[in-house]
N, C-alpha and C. Protein backbone atom coordinates (compact mmCIF):
# COMPACT_ATOMS: atom_id res chain seq x y z
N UNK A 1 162.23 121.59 78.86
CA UNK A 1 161.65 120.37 78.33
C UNK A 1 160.29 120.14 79.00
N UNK A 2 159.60 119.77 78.24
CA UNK A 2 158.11 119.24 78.70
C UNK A 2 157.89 118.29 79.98
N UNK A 3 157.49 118.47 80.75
CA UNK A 3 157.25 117.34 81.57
C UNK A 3 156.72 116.13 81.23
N UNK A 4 155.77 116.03 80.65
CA UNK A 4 155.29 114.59 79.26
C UNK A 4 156.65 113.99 79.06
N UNK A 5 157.65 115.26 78.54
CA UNK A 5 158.94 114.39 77.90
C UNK A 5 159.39 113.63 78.58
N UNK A 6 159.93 114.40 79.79
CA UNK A 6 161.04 114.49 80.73
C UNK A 6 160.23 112.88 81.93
N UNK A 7 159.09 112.35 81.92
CA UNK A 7 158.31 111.55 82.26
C UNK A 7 158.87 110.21 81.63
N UNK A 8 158.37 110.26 80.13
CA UNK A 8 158.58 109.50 79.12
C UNK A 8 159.27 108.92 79.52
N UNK A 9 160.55 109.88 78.86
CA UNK A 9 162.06 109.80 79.01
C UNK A 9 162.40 108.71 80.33
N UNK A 10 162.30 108.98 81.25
CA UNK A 10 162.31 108.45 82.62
C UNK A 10 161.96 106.93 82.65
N UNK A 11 160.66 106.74 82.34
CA UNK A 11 160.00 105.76 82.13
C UNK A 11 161.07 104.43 81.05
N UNK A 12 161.09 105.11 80.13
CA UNK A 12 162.17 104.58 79.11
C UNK A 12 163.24 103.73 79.77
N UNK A 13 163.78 104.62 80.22
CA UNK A 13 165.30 104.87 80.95
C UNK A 13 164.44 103.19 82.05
N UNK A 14 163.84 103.04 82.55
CA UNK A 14 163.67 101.98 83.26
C UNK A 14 164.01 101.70 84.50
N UNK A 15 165.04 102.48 84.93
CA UNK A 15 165.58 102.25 86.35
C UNK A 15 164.75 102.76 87.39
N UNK A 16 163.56 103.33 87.39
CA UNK A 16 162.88 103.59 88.40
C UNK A 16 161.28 103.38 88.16
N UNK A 17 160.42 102.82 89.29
CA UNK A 17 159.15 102.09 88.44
C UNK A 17 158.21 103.07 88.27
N UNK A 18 157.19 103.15 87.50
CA UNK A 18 156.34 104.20 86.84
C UNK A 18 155.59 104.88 88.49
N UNK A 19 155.26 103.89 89.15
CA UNK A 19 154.73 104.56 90.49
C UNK A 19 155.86 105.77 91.05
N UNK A 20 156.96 105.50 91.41
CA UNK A 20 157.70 106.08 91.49
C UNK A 20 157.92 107.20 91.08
N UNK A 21 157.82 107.54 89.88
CA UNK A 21 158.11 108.61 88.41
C UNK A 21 156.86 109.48 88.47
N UNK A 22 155.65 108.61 89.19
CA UNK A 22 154.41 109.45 89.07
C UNK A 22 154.53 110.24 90.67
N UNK A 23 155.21 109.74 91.48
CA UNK A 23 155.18 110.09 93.09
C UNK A 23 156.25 111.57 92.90
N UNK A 24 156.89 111.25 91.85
CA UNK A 24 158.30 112.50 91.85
C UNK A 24 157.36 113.66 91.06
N UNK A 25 156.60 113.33 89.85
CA UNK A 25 156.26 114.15 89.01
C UNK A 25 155.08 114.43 89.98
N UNK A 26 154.91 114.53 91.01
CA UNK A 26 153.21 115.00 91.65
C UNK A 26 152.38 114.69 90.41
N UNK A 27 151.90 113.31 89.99
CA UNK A 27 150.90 113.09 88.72
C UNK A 27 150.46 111.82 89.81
N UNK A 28 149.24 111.45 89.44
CA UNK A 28 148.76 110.18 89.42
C UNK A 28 148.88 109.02 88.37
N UNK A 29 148.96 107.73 89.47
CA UNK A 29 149.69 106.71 88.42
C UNK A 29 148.30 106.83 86.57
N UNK A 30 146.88 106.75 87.21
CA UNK A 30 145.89 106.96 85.96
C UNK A 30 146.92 107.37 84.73
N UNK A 31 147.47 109.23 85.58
CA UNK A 31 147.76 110.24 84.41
C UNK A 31 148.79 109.54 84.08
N UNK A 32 150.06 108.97 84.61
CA UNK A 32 151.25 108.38 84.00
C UNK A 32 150.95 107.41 83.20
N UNK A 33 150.34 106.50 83.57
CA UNK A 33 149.99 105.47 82.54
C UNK A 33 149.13 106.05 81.57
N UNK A 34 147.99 107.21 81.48
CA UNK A 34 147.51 107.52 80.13
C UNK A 34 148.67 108.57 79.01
N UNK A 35 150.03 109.30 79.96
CA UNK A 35 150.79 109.72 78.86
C UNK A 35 151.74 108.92 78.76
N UNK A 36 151.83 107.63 79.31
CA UNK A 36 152.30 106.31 78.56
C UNK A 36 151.98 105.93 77.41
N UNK A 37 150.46 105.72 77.52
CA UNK A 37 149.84 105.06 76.36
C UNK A 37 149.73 105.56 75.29
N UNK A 38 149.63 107.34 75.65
CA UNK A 38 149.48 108.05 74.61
C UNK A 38 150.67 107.89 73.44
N UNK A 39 151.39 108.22 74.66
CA UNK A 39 153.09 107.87 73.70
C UNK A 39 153.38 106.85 72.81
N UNK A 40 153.41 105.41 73.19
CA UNK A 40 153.27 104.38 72.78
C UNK A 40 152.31 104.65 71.21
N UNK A 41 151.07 104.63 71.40
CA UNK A 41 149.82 104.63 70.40
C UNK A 41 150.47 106.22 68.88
N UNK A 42 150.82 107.36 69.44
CA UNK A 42 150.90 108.53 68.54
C UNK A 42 152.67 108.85 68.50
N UNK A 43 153.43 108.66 69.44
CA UNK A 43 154.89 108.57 68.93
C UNK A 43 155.03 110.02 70.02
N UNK A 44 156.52 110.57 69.77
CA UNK A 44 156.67 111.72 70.37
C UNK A 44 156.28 112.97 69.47
């Protein structure tokens, strides 16, 4: 599975906060919140 997904997914799921999700995925919060938005705006 994609990491984008597997992010998403996570994010979704809610139980852990996006800082968090970005600290596990070695991403910066920027990049998490822009394949947030992306998601949100174009769908999966």
């Amino acid at each position: 599975m994609d990491e984008k997904v597997k992010f998403i997914a996570a994010v979704c799921d809610g139980s852990v906060s996006i800082t968090s999700l970005c600290e596990t995925f070695g991403i910066s919060r920027k990049t998490g919140y822009k394949w947030l938005n992306r998601y949100r705006q174009e769908g999966p």
